[in-house]
Protein backbone atom coordinates (compact mmCIF):
# COMPACT_ATOMS: atom_id res chain seq x y z
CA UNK A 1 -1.00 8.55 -23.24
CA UNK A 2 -0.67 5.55 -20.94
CA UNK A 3 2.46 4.91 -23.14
CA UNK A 4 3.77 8.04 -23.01
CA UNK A 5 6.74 8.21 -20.86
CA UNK A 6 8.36 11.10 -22.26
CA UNK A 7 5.76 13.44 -20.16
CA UNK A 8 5.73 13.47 -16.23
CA UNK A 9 4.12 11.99 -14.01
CA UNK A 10 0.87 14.12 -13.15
CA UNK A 11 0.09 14.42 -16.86
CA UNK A 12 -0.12 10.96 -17.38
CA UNK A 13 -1.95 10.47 -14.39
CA UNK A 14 -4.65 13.43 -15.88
CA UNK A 15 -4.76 11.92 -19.58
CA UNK A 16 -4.19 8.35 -18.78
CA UNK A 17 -7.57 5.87 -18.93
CA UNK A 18 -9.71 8.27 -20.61
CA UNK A 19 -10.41 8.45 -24.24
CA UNK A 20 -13.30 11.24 -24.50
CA UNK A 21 -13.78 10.05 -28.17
CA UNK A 22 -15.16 7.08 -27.46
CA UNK A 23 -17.33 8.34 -24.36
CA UNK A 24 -19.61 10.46 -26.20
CA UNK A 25 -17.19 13.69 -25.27
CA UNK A 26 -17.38 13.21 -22.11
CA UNK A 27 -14.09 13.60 -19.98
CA UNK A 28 -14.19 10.77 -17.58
CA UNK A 29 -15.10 7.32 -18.60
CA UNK A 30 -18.97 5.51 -18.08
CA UNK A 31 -20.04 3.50 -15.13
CA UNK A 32 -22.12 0.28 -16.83
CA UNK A 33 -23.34 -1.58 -13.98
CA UNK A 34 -23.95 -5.01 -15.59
CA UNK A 35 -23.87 -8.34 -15.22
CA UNK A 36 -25.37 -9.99 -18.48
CA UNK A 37 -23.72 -8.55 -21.32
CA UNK A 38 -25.82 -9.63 -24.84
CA UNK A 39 -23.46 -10.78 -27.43
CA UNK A 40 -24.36 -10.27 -30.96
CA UNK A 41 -22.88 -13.44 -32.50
CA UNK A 42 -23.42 -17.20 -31.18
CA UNK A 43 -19.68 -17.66 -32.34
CA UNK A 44 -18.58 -15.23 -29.46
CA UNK A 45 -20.04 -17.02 -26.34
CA UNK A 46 -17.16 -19.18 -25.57
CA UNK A 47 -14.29 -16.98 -27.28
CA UNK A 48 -11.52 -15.98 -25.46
CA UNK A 49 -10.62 -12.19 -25.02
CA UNK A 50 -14.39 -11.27 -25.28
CA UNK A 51 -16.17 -9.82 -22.91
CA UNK A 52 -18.86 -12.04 -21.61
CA UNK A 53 -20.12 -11.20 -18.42
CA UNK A 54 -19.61 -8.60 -16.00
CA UNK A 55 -17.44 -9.81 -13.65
CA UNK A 56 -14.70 -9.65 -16.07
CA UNK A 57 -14.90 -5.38 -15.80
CA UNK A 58 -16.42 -2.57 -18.09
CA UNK A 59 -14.91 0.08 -19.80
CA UNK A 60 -14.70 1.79 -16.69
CA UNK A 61 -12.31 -1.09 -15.15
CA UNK A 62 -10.02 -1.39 -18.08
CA UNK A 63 -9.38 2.59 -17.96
CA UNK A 64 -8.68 1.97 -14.60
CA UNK A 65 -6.06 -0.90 -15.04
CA UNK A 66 -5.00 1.73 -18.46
CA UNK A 67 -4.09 4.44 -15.79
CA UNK A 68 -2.14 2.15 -12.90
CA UNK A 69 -0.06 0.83 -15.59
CA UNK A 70 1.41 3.99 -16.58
CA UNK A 71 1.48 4.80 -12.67
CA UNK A 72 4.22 2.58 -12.33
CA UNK A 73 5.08 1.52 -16.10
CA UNK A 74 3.54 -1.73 -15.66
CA UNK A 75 2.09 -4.22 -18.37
CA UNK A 76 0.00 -5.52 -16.47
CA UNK A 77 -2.69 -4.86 -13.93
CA UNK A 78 -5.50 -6.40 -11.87
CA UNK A 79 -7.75 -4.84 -9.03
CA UNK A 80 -9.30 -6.29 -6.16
CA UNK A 81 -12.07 -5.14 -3.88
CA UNK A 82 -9.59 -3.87 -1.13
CA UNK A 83 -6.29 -3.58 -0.57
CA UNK A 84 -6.06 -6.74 2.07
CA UNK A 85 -7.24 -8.70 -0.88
CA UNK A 86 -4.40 -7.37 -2.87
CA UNK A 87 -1.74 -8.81 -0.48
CA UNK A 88 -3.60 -11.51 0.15
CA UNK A 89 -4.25 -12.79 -3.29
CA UNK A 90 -0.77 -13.36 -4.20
CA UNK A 91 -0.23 -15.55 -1.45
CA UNK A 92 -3.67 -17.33 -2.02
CA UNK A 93 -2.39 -17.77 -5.81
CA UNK A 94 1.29 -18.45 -5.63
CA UNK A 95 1.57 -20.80 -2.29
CA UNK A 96 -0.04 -24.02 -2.02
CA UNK A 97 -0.35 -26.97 0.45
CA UNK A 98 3.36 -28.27 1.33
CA UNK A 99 4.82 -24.89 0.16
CA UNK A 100 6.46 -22.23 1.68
CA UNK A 101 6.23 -17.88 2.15
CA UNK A 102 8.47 -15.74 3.90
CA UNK A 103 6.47 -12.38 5.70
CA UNK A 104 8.73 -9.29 7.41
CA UNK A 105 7.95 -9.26 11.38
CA UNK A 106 6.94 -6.15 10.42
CA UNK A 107 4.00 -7.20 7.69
CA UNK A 108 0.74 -5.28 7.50
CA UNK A 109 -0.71 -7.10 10.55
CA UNK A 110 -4.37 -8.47 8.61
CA UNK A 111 -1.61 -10.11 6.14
CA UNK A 112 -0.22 -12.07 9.10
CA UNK A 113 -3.36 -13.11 9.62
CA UNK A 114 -4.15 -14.61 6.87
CA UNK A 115 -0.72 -16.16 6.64
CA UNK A 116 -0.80 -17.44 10.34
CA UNK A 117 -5.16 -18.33 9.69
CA UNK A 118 -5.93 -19.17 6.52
CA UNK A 119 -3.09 -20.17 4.74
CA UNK A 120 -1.65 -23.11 7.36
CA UNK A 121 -5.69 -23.83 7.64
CA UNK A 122 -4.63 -25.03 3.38
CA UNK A 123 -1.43 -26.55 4.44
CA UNK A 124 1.33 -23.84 3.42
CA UNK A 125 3.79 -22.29 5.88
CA UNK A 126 5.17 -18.93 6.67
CA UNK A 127 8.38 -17.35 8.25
CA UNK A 128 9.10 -13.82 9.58
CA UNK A 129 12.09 -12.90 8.60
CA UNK A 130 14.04 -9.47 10.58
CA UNK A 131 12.73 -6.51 7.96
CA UNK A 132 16.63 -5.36 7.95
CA UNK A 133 17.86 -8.40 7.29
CA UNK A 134 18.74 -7.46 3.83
CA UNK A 135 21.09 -10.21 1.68
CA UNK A 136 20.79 -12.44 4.82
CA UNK A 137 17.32 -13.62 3.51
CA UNK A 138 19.26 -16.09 1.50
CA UNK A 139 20.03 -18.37 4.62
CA UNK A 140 15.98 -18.41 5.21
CA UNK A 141 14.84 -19.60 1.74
CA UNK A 142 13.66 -23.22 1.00
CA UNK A 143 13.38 -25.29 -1.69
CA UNK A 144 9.49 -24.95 -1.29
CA UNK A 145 9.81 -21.12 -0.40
CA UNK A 146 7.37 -19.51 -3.09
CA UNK A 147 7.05 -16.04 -2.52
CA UNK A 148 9.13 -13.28 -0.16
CA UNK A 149 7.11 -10.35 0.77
CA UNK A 150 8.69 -6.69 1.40
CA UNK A 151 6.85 -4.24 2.94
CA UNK A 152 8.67 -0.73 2.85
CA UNK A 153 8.39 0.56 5.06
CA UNK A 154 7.11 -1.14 7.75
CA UNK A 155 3.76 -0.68 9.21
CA UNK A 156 3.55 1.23 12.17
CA UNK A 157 7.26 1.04 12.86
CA UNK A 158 8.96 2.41 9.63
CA UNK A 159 11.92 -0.17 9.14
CA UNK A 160 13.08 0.13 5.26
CA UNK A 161 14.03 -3.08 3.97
CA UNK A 162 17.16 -3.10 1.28
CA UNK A 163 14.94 -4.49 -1.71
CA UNK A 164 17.69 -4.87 -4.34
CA UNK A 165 19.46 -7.28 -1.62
CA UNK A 166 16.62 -9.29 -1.02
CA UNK A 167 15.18 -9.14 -4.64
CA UNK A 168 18.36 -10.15 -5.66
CA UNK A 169 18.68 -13.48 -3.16
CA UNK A 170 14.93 -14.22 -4.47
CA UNK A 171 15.99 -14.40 -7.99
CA UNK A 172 18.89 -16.21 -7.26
CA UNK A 173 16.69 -19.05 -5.61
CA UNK A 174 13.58 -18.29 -8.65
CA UNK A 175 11.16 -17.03 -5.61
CA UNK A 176 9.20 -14.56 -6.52
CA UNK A 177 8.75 -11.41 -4.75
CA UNK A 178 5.74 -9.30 -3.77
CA UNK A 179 6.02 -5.58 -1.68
CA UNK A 180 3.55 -3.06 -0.03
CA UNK A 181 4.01 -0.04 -2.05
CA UNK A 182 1.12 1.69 -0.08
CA UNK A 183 3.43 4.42 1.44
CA UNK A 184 5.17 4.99 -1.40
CA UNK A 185 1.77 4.46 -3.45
CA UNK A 186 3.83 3.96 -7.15
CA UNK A 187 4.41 8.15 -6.89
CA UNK A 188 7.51 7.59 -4.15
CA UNK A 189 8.71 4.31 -4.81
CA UNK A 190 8.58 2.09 -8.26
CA UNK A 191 9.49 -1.80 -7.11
CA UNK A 192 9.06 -2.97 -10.22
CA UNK A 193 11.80 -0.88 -11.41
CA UNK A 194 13.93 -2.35 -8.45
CA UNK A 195 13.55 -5.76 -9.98
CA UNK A 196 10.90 -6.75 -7.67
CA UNK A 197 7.79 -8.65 -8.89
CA UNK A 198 4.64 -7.82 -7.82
CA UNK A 199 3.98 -4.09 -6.40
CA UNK A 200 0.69 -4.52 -4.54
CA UNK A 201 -1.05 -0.84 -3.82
CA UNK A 202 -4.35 0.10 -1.50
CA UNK A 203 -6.00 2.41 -4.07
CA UNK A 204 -8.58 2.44 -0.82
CA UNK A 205 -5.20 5.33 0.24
CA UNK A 206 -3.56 7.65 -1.72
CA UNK A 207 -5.09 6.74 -4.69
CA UNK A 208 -8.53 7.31 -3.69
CA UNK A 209 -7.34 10.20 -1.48
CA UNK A 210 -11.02 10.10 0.26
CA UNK A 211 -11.79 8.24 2.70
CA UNK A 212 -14.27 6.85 0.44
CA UNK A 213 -13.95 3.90 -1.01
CA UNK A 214 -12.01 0.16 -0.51
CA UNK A 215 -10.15 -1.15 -3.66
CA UNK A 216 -6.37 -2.63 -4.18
CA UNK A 217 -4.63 -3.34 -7.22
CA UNK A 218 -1.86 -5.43 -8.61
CA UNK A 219 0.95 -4.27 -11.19
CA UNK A 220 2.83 -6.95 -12.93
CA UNK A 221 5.35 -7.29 -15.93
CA UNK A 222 5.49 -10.56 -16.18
CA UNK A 223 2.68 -11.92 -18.29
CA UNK A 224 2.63 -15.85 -16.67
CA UNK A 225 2.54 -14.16 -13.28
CA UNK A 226 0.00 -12.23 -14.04
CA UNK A 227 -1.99 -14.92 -15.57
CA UNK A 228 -2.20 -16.82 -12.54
CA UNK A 229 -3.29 -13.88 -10.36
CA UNK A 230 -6.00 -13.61 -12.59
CA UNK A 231 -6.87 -16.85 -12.57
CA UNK A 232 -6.98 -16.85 -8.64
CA UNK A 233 -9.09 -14.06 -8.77
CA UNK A 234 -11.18 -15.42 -11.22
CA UNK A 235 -11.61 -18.68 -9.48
CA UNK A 236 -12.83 -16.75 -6.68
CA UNK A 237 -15.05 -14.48 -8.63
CA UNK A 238 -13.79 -11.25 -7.06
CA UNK A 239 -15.23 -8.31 -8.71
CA UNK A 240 -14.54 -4.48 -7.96
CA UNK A 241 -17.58 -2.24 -8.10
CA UNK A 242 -17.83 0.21 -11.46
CA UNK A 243 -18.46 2.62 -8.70
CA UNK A 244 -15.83 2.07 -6.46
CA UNK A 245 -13.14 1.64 -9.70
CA UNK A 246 -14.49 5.24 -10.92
CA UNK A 247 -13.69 6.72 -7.83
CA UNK A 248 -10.19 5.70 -7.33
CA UNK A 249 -9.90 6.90 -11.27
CA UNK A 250 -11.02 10.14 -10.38
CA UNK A 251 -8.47 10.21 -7.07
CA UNK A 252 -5.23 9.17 -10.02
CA UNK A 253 -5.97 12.48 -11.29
CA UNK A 254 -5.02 14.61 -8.40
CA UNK A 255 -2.83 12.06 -6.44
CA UNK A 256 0.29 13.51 -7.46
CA UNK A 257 -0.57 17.05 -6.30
CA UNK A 258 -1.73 15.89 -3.24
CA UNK A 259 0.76 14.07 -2.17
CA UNK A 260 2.80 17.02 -2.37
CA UNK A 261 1.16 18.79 0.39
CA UNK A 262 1.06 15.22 2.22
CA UNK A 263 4.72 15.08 2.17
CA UNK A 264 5.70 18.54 3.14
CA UNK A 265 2.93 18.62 5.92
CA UNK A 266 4.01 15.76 6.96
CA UNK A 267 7.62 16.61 7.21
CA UNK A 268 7.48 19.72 9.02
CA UNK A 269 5.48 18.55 11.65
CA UNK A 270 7.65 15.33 12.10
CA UNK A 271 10.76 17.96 12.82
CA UNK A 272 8.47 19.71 14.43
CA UNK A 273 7.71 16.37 16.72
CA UNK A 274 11.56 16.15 17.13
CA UNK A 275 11.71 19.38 19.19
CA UNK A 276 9.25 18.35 21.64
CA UNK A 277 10.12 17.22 25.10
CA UNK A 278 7.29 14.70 25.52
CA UNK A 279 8.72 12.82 22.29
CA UNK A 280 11.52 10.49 22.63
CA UNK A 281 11.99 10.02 18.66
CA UNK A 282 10.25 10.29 15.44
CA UNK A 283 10.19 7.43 12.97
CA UNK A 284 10.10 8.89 9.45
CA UNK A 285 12.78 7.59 7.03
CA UNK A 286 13.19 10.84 4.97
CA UNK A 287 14.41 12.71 8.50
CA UNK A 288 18.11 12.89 7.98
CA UNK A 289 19.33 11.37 11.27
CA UNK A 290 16.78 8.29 10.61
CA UNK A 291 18.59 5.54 10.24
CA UNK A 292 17.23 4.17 7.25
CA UNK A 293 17.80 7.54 5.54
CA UNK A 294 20.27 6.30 3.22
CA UNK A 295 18.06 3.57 2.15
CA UNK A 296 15.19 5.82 1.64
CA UNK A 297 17.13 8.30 -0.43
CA UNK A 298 18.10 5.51 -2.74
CA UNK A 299 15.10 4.02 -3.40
CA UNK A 300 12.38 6.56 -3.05
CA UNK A 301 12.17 9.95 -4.91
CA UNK A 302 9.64 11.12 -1.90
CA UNK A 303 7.87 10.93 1.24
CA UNK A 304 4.39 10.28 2.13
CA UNK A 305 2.43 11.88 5.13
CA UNK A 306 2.30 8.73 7.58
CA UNK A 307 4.78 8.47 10.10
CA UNK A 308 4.87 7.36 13.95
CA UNK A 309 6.40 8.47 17.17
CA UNK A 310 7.38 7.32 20.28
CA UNK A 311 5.95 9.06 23.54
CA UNK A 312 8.46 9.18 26.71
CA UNK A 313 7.27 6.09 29.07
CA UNK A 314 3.97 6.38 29.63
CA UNK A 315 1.03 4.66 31.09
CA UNK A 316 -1.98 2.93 28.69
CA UNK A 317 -4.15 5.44 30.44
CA UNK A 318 -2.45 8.71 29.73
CA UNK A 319 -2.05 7.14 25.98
CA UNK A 320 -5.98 7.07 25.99
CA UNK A 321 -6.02 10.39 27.47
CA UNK A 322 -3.92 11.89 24.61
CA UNK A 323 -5.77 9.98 22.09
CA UNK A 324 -9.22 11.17 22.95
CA UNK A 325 -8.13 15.28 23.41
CA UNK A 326 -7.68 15.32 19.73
CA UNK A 327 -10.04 17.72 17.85
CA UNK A 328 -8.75 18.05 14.23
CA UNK A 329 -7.03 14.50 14.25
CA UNK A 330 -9.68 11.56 13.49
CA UNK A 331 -8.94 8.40 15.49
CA UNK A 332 -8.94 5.96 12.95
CA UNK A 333 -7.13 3.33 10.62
CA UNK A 334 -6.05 3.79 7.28
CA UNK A 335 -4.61 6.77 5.74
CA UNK A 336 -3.80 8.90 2.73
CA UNK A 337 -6.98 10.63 3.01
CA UNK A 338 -8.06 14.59 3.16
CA UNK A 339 -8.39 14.66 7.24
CA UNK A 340 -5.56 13.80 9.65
CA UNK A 341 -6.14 10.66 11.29
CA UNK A 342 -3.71 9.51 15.12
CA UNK A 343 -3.81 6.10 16.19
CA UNK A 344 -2.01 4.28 19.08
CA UNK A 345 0.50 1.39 17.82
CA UNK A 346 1.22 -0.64 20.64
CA UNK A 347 -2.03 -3.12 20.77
CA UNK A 348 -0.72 -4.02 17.42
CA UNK A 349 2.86 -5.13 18.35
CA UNK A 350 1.79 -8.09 20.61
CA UNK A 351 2.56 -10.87 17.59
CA UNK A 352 6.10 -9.16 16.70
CA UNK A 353 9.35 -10.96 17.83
CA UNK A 354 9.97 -8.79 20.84
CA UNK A 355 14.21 -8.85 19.07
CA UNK A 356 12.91 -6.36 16.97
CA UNK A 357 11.12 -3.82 18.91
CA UNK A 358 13.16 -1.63 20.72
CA UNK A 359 11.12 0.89 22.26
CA UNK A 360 10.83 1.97 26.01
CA UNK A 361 7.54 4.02 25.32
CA UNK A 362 4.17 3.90 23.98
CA UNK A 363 4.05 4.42 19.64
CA UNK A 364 1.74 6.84 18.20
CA UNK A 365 1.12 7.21 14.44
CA UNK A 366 0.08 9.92 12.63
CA UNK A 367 -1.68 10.71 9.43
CA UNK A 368 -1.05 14.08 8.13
CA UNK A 369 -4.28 15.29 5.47
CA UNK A 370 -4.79 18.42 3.94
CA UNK A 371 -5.36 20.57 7.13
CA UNK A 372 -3.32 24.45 7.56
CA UNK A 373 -0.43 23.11 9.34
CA UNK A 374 -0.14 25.12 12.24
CA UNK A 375 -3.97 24.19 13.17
CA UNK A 376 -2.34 20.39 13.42
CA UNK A 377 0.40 21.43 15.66
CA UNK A 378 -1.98 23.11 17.85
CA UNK A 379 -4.39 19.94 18.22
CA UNK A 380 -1.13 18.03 19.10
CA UNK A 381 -0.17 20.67 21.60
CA UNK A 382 -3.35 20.28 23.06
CA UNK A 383 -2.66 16.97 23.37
CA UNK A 384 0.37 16.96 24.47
CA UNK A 385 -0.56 18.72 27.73
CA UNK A 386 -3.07 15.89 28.73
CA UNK A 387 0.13 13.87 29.34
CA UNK A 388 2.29 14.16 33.07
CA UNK A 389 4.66 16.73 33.35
């Protein structure tokens, strides 16, 4: 079934990475939590494309791997233990000492972390580079540039990058390209299809739907790439848990129907944001007066449920004030879980370039779960009349 593209997309996700016939009848696949694995013949010890040891993955991994791939029609896949490590490993793998990786200002903050920590600590270099900047990225690559990253959209601040345009300049120059596909989680938004190279996903989100369990993966069609990302990861012995790869199985079943209620909570209470007179704008790209609408309706066939806001001016205290009225909203990181989660922006804007931020007040995101609707509007009501009049 994993093959199967003639079917849609939640049926592959049900019947992909199962095969009951070899699980005894059972419908989902076994955990084996193992590390030796006894071999039967001496001949096999060294041989490649036998399982050795279990680091390498059970059966539970490879159905895993069996059921991203058809997720985004990939040939290849590889998991990691979160999904930092997935945007980190690429860099770790593909950028050396001397060389050279360009990062949106807009970059999943921990990711400019590691570019700005541990990667000049091993003698590479990074860039930002304007998230809008679009065919322009050509000017800013270098004969050691390695790798461009694309994040769409943008954490916290919901910029959407034109990815043909700057796949196209990377390919040009034989860079390769990486993007965030978290928000669009391989449902909304294919980047491989879009010519870009590695689509890096936080299973730990949508995927696992929650709240539950930290895991990332890779998806690949090039087979050399992929190669070396598994030799990175080998070299570094990562490992994902059978426990924590049979969870985000189970969430691939019922992803697609989630999301579904994600994206039309998520909608109505970002027009519903729109109307209030405490907000000054809402920053979801599938809202048709967003400015990166037209982007958004090219390259994605949907929305998730994580957006942001800006308040009207307003002071750090009466921020904190709002935050901590919420009853149904969970203060928190992450998303693409059951509950709602709200979270304050701003403390994480202090390393963008200041060109790029245009905002006079105070950003808010917003997580929207599974809740009724109208019980989320009333905890933001609530909280909305913490703030001055």
């Amino acid at each position: 079934m994993s093959s199967n593209k003639t079917v849609g997309l939640s049926t592959r996700m049900i019947h992909s990475g199962r095969n009951p016939s070899n699980q005894l009848g059972a419908v989902n696949p076994p955990i084996h939590r193992a590390s030796t694995i006894v071999l039967n013949r001496a001949e096999d010890l060294y041989k490649d494309g036998v399982r050795t040891y279990g680091i390498g993955g059970m059966q539970v991994h490879d159905e895993l791997k069996n059921a991203l791939c058809a997720l985004e029609d990939a040939n290849h896949c590889l998991i990691t233990e979160s999904g930092l490590l997935a945007c980190t490993l690429p860099i770790f793998a593909l950028v050396g000492a001397g060389e050279h990786i360009l990062l949106p200002d807009n970059v999943y903050s921990p990711t400019r972390r590691y570019c700005d920590r541990s990667l000049k600590r091993a003698g590479g270099s990074v860039s930002y580079y304007d998230p809008t900047i679009g065919e322009g990225i050509a000017d800013l690559i270098q004969d050691n540039t390695r790798l461009i990253m694309i994040e769409s959209p943008g954490s916290l601040t919901f910029e959407l990058p034109d990815i043909r345009a700057i796949v196209a300049a990377a390919k040009a120059r034989g860079v390769a390209t990486a993007l965030d596909n978290c928000w669009g989680s391989g449902v909304y938004l294919r980047p491989l299809d879009l010519g870009v190279d590695i689509s890096i996903l936080a299973t730990t989100k949508y995927a696992g739907g929650h709240s539950d369990t930290l895991s990332g993966a890779l998806l690949l069609n090039d087979a050399n790439l992929a190669n070396k990302l598994a030799e990175a990861s080998a070299d570094l012995g990562l490992c994902t848990s059978p426990e924590d790869a049979s969870i985000v199985l189970r969430g691939l079943r019922t992803m697609t129907t989630r999301l579904k209620v994600h994206e039309k909570a998520g909608l109505e209470i970002a027009e519903w944001l729109q109307t209030r007179p405490e907000v000054s704008q809402v920053l979801h790209p599938a809202l048709p007066d967003n400015p990166y609408h037209k982007l958004w309706k090219r390259d994605f066939t949907g929305s998730a449920g994580l957006f942001t806001f800006e308040l009207k001016p307003s002071s750090k205290q009466d921020v904190l004030n709002f935050l901590n009225s919420f009853e149904l909203f969970g203060l928190g990181f992450s998303y693409g879980g059951y509950e709602s989660l709200v979270m304050n922006c701003d403390p994480q804007l202090v390393y963008r370039d200041k060109n790029n931020l245009k905002f006079d007040g105070p950003l808010i995101r917003l997580s929207i779960g599974l809740e009724d609707v109208e019980d989320l509007k009333a905890d933001l009501e609530k909280a909305f009349a913490t703030l001055p009049q």
